[in-house]
N, C-alpha and C. Protein backbone atom coordinates (compact mmCIF):
# COMPACT_ATOMS: atom_id res chain seq x y z
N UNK A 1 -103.33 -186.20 93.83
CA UNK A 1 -103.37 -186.05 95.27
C UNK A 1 -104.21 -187.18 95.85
N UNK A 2 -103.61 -187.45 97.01
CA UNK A 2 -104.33 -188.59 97.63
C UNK A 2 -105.15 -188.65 98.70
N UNK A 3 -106.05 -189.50 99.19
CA UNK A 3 -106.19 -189.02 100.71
C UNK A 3 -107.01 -190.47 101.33
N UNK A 4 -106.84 -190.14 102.88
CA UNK A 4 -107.36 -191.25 103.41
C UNK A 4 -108.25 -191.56 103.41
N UNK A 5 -109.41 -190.72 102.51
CA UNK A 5 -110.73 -190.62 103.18
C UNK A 5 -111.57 -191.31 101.77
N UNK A 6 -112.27 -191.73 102.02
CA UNK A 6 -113.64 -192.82 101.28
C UNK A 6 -114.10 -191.87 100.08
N UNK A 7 -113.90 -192.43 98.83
CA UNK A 7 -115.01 -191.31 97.96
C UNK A 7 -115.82 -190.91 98.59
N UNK A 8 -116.70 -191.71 99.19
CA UNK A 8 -118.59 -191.24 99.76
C UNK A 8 -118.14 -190.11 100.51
N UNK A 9 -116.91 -190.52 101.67
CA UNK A 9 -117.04 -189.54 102.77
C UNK A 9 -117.17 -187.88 102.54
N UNK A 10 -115.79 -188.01 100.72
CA UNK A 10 -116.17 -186.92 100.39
C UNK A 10 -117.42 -186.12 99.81
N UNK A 11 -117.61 -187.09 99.19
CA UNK A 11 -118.95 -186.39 98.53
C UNK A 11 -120.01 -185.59 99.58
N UNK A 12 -119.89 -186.51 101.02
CA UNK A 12 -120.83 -186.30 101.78
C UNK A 12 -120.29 -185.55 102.23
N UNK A 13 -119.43 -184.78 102.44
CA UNK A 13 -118.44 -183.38 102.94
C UNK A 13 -118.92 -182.42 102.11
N UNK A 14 -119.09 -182.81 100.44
CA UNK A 14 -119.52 -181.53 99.70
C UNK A 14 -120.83 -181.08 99.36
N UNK A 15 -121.97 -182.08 99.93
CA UNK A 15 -122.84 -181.90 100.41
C UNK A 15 -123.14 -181.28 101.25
N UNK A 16 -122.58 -181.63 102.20
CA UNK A 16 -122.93 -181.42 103.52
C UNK A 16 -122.53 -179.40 103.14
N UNK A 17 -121.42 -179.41 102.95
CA UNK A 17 -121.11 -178.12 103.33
C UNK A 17 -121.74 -177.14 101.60
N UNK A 18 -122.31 -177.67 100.41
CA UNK A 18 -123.09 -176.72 100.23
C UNK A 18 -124.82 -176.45 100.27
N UNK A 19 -125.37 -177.59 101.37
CA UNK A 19 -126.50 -177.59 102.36
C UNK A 19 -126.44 -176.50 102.92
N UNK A 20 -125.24 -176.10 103.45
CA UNK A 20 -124.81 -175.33 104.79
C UNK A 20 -124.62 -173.72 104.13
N UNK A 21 -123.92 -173.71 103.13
CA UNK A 21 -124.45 -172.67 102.65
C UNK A 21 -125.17 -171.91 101.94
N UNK A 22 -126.29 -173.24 101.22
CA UNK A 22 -127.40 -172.58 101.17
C UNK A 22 -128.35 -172.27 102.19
N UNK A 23 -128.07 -173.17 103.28
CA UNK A 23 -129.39 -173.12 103.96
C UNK A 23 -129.16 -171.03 105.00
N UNK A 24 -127.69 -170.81 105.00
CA UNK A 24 -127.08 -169.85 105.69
C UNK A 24 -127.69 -168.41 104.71
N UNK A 25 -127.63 -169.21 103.06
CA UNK A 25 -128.29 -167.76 101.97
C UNK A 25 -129.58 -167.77 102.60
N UNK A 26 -130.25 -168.60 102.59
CA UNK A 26 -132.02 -169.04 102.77
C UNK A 26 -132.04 -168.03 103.65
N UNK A 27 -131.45 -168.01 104.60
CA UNK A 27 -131.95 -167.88 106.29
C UNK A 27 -132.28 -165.96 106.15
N UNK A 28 -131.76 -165.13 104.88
CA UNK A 28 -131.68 -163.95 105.42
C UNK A 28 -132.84 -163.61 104.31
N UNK A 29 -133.80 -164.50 104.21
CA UNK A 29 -135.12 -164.32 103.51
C UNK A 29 -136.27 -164.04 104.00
N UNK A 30 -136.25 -164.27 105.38
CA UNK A 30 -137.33 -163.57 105.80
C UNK A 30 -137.28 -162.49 106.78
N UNK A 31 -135.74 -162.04 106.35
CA UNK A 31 -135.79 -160.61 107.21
C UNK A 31 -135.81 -159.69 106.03
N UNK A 32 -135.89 -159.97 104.68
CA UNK A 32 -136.12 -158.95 103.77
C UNK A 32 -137.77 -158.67 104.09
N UNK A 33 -137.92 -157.04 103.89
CA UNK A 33 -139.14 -156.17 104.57
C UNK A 33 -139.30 -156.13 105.86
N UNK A 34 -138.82 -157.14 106.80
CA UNK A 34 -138.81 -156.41 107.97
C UNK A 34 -138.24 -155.48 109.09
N UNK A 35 -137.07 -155.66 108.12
CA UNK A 35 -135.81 -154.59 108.60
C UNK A 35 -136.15 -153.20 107.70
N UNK A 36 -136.49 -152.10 108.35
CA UNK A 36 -136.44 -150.98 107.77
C UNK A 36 -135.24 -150.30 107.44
N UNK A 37 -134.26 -150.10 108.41
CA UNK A 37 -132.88 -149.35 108.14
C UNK A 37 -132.30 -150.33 108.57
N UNK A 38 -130.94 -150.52 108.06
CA UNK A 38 -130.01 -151.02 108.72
C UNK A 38 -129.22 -149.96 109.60
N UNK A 39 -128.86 -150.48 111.10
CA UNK A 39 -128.21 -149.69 111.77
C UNK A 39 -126.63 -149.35 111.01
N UNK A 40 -126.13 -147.88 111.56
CA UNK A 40 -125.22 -147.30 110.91
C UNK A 40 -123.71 -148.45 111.31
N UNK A 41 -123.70 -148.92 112.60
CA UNK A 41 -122.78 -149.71 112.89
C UNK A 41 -122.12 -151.30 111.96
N UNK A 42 -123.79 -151.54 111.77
CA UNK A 42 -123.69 -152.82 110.52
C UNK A 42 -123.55 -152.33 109.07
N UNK A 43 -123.47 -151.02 108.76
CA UNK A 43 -123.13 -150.45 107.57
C UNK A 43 -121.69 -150.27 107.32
N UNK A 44 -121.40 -150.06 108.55
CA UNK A 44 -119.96 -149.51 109.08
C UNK A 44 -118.99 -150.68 108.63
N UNK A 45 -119.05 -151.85 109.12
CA UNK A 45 -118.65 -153.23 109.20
C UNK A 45 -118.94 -153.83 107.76
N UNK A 46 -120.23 -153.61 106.35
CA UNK A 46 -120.72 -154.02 105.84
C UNK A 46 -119.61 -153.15 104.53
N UNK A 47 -118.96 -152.35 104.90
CA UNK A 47 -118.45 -151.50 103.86
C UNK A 47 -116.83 -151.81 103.83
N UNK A 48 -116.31 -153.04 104.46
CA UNK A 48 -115.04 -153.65 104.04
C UNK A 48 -115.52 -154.98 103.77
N UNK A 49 -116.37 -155.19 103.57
CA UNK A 49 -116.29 -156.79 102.87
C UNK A 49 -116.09 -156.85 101.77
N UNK A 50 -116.25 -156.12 100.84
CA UNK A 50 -115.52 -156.33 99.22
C UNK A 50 -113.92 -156.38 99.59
N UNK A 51 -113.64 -155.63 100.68
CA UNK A 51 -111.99 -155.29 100.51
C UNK A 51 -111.79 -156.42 101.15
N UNK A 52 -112.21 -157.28 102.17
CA UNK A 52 -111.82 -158.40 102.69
C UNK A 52 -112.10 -159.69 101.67
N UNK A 53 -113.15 -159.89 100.94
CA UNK A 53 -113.25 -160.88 99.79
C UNK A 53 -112.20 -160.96 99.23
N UNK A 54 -111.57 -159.20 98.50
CA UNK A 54 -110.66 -159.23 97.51
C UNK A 54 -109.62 -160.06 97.87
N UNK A 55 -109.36 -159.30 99.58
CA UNK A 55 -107.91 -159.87 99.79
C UNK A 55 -107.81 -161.37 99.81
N UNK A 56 -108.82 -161.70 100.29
CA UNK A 56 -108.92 -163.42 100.62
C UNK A 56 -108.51 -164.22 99.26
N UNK A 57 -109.14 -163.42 97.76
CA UNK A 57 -109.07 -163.99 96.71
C UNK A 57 -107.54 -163.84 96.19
N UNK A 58 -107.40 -162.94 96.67
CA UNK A 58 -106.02 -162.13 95.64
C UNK A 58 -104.72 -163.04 96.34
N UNK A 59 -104.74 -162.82 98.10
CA UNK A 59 -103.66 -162.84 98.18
C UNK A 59 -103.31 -164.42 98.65
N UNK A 60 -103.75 -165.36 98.19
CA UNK A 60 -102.96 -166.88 98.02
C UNK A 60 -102.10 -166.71 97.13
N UNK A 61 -102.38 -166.14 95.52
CA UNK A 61 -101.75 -166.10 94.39
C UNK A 61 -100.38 -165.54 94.59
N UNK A 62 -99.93 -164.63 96.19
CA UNK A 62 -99.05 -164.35 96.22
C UNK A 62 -98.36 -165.23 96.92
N UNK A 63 -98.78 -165.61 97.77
CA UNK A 63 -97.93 -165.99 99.52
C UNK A 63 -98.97 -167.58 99.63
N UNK A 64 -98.04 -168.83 99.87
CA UNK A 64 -98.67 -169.63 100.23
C UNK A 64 -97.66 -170.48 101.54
N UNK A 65 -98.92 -171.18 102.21
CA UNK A 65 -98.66 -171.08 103.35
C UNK A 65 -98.59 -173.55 103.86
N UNK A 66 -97.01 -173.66 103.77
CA UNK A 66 -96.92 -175.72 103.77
C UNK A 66 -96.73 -175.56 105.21
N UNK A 67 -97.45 -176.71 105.41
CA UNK A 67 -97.84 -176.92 107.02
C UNK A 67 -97.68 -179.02 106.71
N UNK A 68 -96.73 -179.14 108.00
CA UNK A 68 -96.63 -180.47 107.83
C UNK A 68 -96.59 -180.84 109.17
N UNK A 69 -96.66 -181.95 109.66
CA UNK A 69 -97.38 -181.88 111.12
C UNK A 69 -95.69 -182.18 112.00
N UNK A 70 -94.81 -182.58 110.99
CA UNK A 70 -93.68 -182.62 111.80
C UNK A 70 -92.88 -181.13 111.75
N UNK A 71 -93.03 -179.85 110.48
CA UNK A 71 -92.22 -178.87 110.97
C UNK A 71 -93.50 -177.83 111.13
N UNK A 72 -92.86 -176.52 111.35
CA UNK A 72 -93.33 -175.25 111.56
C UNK A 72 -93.96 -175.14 110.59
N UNK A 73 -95.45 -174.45 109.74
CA UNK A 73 -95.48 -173.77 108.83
C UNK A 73 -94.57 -172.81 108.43
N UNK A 74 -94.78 -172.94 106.76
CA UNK A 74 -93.39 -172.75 106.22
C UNK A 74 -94.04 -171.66 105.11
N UNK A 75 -94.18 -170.05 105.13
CA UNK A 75 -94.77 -169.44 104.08
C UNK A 75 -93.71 -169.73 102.78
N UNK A 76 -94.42 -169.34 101.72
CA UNK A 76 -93.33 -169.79 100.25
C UNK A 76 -94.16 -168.56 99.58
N UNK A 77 -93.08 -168.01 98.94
CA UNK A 77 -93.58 -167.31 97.74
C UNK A 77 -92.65 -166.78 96.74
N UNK A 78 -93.14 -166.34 95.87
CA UNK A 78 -92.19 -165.85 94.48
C UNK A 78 -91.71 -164.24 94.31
N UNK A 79 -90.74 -164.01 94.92
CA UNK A 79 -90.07 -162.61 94.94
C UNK A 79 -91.07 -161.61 93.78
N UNK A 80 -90.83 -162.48 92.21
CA UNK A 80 -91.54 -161.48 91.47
C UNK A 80 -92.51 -161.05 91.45
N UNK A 81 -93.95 -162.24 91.69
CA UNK A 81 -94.98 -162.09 91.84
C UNK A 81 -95.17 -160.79 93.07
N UNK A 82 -94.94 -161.76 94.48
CA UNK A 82 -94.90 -160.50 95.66
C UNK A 82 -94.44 -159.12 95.41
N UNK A 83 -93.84 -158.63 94.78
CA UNK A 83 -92.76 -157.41 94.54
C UNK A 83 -93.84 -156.45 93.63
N UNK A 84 -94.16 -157.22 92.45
CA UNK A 84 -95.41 -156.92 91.26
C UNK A 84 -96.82 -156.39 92.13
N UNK A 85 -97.24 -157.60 92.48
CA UNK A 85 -98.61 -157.07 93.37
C UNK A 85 -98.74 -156.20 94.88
N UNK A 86 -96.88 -156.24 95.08
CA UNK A 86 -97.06 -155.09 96.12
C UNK A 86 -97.08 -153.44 95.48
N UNK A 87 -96.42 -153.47 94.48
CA UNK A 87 -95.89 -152.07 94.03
C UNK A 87 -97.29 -151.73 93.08
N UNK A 88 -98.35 -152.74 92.47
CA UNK A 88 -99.78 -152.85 91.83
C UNK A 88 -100.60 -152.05 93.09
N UNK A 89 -100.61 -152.71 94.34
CA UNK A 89 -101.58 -152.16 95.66
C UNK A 89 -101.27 -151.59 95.69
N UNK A 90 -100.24 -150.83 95.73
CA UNK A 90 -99.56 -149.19 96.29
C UNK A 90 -100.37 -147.95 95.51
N UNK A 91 -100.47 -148.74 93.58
CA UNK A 91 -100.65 -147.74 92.60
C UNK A 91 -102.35 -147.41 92.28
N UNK A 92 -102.71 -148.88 93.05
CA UNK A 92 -103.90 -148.89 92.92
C UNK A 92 -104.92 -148.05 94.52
N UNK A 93 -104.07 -147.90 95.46
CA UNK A 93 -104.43 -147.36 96.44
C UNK A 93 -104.26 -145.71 96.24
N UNK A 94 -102.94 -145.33 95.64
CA UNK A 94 -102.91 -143.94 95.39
C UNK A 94 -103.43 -143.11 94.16
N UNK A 95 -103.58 -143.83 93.13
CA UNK A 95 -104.22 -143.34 91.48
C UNK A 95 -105.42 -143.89 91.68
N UNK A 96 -106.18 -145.06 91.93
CA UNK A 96 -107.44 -145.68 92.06
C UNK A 96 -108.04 -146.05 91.11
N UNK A 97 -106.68 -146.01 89.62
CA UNK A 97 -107.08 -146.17 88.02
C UNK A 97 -106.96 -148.04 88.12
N UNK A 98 -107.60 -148.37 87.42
CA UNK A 98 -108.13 -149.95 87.14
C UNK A 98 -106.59 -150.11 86.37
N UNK A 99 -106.61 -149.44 85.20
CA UNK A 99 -106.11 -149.44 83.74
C UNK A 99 -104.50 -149.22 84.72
N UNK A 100 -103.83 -148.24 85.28
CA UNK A 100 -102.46 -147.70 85.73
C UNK A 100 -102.22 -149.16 86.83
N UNK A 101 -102.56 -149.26 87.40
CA UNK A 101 -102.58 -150.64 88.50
C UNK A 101 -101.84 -151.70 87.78
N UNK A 102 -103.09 -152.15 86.83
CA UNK A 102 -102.30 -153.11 85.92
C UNK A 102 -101.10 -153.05 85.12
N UNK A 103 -101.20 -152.00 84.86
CA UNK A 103 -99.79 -151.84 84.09
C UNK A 103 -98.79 -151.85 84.59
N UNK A 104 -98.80 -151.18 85.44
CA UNK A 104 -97.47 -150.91 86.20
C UNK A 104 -97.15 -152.27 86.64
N UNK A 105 -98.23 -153.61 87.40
CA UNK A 105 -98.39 -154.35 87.84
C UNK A 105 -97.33 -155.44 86.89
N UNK A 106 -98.22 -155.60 85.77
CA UNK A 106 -97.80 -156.52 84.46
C UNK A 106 -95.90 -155.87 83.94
N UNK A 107 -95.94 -154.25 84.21
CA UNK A 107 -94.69 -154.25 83.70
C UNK A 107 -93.58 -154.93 84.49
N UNK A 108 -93.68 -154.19 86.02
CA UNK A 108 -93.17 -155.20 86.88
C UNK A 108 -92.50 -156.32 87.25
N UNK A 109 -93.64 -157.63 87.21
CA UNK A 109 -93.70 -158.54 86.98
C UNK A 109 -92.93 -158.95 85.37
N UNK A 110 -93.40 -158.48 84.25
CA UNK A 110 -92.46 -159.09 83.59
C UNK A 110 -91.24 -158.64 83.71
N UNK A 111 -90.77 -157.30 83.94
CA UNK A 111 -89.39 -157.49 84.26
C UNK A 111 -88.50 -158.11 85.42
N UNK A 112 -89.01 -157.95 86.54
CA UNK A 112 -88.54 -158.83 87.41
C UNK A 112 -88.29 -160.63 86.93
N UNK A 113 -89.11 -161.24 86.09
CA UNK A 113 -89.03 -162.25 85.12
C UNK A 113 -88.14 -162.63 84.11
N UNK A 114 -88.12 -161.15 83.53
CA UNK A 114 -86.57 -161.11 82.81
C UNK A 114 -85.25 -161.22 83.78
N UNK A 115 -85.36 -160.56 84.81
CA UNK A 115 -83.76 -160.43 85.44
C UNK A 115 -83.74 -161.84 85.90
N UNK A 116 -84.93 -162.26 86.60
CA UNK A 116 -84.43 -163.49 87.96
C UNK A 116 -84.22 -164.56 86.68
């Protein structure tokens, strides 16, 4: 892959931006002990961020998204994969088993692999 931009410039991009998030970890160091409770509202909000991480992590692997400045973004993805990890969320939302998720997930997926 190529790009227009200067080794340095990058480097100084990946600097720059993990400055930025350390300095963003740093910053919530000196409110440890002075916050006694956290209010119920920021608990409220604080109790889908695993589920929003997950999704952020999980779901490129399904659905990806070509953007070119002359057409429309263009989503792309792989019937089997999508089909596998939708019918996986379903099993994993209604059983809540680690172990049944995957399986069903992996069986799935490889058969959909066999047919296409």
């Amino acid at each position: 892959m190529t790009t227009e931009h200067s080794p340095l410039a990058i480097w100084i991009i990946f600097v720059a931006a993990g400055l930025a998030t350390y300095l963003i970890r740093l910053s919530f160091i000196p409110i440890i002990g002075k916050v006694d409770e956290v209010s119920p509202r920021i608990k409220g909000v604080l109790r889908f961020i695993p589920a929003a991480v997950f999704a952020a992590l999980v779901l490129p692997l399904f659905l990806s998204v070509s953007v070119s400045p002359q057409t429309m973004p263009v989503i792309t993805y792989e019937p089997a994969e999508l089909l596998a990890g939708s019918v996986a969320a379903i099993v994993a939302w209604r059983t809540k088993n680690i172990v049944a998720t995957i399986t069903v997930g992996m069986m799935i997926l490889w058969g959909m692999q066999i047919i296409i």
